[in-house]
Protein backbone atom coordinates (compact mmCIF):
# COMPACT_ATOMS: atom_id res chain seq x y z
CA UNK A 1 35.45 -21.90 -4.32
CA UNK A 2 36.69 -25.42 -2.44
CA UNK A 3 33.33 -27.03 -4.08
CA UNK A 4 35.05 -26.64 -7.27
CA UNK A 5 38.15 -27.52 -6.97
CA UNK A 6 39.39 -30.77 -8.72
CA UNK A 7 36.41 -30.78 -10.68
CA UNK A 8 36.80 -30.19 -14.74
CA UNK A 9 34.92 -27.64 -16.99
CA UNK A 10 32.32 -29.95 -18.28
CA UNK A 11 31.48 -30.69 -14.14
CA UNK A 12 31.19 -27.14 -13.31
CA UNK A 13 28.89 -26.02 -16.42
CA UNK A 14 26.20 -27.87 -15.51
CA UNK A 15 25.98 -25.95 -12.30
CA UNK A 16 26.57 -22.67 -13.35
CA UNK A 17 23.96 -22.85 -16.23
CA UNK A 18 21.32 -23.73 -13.60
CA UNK A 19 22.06 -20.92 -11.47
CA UNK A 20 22.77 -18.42 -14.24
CA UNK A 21 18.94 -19.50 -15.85
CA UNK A 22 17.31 -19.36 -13.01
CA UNK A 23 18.89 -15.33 -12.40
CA UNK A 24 17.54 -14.93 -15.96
CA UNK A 25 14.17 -15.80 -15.53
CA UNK A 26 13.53 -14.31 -11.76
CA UNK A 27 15.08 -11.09 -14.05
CA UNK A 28 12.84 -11.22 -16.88
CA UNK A 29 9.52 -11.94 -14.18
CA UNK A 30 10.55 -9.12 -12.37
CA UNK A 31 11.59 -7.04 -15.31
CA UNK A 32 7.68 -8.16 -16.87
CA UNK A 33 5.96 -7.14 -13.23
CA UNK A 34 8.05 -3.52 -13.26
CA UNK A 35 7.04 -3.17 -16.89
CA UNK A 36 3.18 -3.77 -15.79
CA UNK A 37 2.90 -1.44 -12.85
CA UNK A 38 4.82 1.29 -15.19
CA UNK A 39 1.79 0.68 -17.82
CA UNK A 40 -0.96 0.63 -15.04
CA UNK A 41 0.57 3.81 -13.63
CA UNK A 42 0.35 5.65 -16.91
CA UNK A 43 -3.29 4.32 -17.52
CA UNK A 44 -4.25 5.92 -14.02
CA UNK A 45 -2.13 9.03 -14.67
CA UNK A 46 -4.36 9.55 -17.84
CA UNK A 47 -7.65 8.87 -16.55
CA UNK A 48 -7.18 11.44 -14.25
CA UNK A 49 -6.38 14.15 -16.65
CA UNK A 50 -9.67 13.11 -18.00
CA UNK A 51 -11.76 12.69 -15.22
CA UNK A 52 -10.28 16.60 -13.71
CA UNK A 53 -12.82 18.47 -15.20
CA UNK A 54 -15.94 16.12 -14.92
CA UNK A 55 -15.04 15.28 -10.86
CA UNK A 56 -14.69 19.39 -10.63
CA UNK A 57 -17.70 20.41 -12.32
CA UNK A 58 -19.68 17.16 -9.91
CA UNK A 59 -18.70 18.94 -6.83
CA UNK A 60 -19.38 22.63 -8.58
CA UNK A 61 -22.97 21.04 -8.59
CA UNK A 62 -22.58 19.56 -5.02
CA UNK A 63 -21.25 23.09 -3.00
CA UNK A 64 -23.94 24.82 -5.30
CA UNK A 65 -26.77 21.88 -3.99
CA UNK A 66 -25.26 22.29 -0.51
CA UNK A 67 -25.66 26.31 -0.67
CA UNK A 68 -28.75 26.18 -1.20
CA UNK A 69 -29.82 24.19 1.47
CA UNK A 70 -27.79 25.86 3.85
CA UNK A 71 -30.55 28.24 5.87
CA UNK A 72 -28.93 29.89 9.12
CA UNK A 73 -30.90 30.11 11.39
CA UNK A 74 -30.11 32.64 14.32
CA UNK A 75 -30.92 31.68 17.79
CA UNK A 76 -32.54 35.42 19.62
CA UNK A 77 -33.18 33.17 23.26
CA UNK A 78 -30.40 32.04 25.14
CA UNK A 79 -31.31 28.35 25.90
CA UNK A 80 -27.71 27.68 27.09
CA UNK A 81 -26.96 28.34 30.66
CA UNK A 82 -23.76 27.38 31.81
CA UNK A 83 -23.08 27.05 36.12
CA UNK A 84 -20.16 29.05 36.78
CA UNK A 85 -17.95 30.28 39.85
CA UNK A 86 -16.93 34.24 39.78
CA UNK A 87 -13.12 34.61 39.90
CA UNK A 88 -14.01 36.87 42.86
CA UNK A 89 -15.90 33.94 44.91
CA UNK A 90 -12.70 31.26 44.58
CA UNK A 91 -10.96 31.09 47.92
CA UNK A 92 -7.11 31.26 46.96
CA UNK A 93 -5.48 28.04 47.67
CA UNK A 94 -2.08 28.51 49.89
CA UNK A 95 -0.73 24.83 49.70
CA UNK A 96 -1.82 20.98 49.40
CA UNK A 97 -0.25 17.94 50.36
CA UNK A 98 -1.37 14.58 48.77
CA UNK A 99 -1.64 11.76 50.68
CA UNK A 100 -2.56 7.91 49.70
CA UNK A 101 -5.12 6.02 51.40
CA UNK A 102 -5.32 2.06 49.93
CA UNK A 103 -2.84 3.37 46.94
CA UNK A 104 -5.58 5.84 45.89
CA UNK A 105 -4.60 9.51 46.09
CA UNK A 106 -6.33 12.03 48.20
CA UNK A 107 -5.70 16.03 48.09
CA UNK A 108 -5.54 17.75 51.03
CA UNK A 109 -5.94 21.91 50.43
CA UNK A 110 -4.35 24.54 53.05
CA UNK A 111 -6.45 27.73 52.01
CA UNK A 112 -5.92 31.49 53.46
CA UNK A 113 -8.20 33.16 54.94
């Protein structure tokens, strides 16, 4: 409020008309941009209402296209074989230390027998 001081009226209006039209218009831009995305949401909001029933009735068509090529096939031979180790075979581990050797880490295991 020093700026103004000693100045008169018709010094000061000057400057507040400037700023006060330039709050104005950056009001009525964004006031114009709001009023836009409102509209464009409203559009979209009733296109969809519009478009429910078609985009159901598409994939209706799709999961009844699908179904029908769907064939399951079962599978009598065992083709997978997968190497395992009997919980009766593993030799039950007492303790391990670790040790480093060139900062790489090495397990050693302490098993009962």
């Amino acid at each position: 409020m020093d700026y103004f001081k000693g100045m008169t009226y018709d010094d000061i209006r000057p400057i507040f008309e400037k700023k006060f039209n330039s709050s104005v218009a950056f009001l009525q831009k964004t006031k114009k941009k709001i009023d836009k995305e409102d509209s464009r949401a409203l559009k979209r909001l009733n296109e969809t209402h519009e478009e429910k029933p078609t985009k159901k009735q598409k994939l209706d068509e799709e999961v009844a296209e699908l179904k029908r090529h769907l064939h399951i096939v079962s599978n009598d031979d065992d083709d997978v074989y997968a190497k395992t180790t009997h919980l009766a075979r593993k030799v039950p581990v007492v303790d391990y230390e670790i040790y480093t050797e060139n900062n790489k880490p090495y397990y050693k295991i302490i098993r009962a027998d």
